[in-house]
C-alpha atoms as a PDB file:
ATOM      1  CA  UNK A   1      25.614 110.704  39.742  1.00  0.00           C
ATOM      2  CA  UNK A   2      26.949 108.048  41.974  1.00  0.00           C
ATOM      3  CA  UNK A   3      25.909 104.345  41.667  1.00  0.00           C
ATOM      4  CA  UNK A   4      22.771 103.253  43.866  1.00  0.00           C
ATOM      5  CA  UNK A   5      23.039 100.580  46.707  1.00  0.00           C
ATOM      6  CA  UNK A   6      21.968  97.159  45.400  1.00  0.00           C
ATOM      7  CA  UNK A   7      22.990  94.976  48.667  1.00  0.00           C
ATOM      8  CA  UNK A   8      23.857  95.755  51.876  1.00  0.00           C
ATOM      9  CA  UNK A   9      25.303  93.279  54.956  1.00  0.00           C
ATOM     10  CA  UNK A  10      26.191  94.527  58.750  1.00  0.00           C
ATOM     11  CA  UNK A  11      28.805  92.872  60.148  1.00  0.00           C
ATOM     12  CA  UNK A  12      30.066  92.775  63.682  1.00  0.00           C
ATOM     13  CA  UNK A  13      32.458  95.191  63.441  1.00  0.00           C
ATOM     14  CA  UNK A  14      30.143  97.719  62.296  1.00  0.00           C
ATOM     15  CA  UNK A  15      31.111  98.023  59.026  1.00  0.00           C
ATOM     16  CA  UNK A  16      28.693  97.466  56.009  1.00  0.00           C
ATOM     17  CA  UNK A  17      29.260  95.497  52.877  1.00  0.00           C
ATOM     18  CA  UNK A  18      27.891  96.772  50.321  1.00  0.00           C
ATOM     19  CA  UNK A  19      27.630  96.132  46.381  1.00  0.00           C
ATOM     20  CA  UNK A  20      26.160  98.725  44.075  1.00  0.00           C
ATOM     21  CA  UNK A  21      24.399  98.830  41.281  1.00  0.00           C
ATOM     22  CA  UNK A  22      27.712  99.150  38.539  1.00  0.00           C
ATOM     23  CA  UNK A  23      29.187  95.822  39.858  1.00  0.00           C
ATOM     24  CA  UNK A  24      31.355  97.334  42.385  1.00  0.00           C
ATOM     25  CA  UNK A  25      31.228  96.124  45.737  1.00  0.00           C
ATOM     26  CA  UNK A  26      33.329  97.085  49.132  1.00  0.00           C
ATOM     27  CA  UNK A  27      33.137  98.077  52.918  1.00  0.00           C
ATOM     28  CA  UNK A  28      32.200 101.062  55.106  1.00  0.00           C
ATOM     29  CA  UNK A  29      33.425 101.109  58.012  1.00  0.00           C
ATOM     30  CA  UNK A  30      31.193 102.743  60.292  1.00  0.00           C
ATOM     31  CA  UNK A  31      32.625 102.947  63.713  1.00  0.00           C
ATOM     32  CA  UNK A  32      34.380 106.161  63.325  1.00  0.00           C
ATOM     33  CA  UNK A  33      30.639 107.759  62.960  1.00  0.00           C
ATOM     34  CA  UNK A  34      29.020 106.648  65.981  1.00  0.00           C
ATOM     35  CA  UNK A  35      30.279 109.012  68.341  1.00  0.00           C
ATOM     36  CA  UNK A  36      28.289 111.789  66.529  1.00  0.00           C
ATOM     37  CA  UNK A  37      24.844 112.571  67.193  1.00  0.00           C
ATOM     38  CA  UNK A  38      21.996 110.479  65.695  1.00  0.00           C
ATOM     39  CA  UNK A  39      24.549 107.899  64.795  1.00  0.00           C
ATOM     40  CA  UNK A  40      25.413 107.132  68.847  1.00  0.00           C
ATOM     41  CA  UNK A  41      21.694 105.198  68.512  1.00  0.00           C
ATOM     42  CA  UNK A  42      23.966 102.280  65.914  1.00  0.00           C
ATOM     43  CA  UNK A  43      26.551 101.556  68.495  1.00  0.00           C
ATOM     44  CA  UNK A  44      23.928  99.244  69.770  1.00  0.00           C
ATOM     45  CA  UNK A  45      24.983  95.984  67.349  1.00  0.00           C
ATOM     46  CA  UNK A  46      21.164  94.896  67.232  1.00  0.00           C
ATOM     47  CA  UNK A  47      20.238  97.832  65.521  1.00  0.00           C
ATOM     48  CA  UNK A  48      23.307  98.418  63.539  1.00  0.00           C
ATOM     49  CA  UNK A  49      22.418  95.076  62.385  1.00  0.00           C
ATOM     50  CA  UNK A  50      18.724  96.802  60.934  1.00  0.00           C
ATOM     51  CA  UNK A  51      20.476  97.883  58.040  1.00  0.00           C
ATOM     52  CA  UNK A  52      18.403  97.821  54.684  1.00  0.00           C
ATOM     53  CA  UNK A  53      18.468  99.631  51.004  1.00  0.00           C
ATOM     54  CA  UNK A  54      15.895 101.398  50.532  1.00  0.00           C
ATOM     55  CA  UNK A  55      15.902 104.652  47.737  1.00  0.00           C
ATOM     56  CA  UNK A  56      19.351 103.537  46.480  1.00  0.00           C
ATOM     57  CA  UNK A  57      20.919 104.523  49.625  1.00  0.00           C
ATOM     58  CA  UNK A  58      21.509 102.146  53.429  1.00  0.00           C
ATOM     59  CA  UNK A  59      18.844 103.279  55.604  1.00  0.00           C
ATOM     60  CA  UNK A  60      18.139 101.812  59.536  1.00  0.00           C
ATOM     61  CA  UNK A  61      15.467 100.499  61.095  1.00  0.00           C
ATOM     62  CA  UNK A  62      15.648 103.608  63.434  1.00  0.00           C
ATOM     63  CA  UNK A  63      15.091 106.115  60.407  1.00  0.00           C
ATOM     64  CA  UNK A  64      18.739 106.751  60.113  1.00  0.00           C
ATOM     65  CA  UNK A  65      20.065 106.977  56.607  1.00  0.00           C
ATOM     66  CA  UNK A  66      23.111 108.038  54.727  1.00  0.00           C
ATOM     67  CA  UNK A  67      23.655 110.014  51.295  1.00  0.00           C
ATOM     68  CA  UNK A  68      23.932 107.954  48.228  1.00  0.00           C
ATOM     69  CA  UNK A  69      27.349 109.870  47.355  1.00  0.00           C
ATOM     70  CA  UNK A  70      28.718 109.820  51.099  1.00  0.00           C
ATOM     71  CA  UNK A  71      28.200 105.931  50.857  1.00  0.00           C
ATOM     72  CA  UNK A  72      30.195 105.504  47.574  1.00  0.00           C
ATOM     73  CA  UNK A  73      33.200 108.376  48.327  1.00  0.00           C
ATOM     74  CA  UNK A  74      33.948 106.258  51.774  1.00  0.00           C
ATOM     75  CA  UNK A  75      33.489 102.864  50.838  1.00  0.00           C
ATOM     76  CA  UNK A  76      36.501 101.163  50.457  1.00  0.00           C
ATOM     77  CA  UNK A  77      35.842  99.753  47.076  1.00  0.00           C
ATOM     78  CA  UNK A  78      37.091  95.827  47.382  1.00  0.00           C
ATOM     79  CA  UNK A  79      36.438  94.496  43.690  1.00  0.00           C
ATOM     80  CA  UNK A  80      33.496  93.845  41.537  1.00  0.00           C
ATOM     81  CA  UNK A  81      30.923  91.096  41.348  1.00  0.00           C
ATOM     82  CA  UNK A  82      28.837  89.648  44.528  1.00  0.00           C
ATOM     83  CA  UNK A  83      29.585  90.342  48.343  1.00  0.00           C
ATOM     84  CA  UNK A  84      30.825  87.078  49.719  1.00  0.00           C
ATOM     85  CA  UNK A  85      29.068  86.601  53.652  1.00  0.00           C
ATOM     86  CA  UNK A  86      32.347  86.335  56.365  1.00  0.00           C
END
């Protein structure tokens, strides 16, 4: 079981901060992703910027969401404790 998605924060180079549940916190970079399918519909920053948590996970305004264990395996994992805004 991988830890569940406490905060999440888009930034403008659409990659995600992101702090779970076990204290850990770190980035996921997203831009390698958008060139695939679904995912094209984030390259627009407004709605990358739609990012919430919802069921442990990120999920988008548009319905687009990503598995809880793909989330923690890529995110580079920065340190624990809060996300600090940049």
């Amino acid at each position: 079981m991988y830890p569940a998605v406490k905060n999440v924060e888009a930034r403008e180079d659409y990659t995600l901060s992101i702090e779970f549940d076990n204290g850990e916190q770190g980035v996921l970079d997203m831009k390698e992703y958008l060139d695939f399918g679904v995912f094209e519909r984030l390259k627009d920053l407004q709605a990358f910027k739609m990012v919430k948590v919802a069921f442990d996970t990120v999920e988008w305004e548009t319905g687009l969401d990503l598995d809880p264990e793909f989330v923690y395996q890529k995110c580079r994992i920065l340190s624990q404790g809060v996300i600090h805004n940049k």
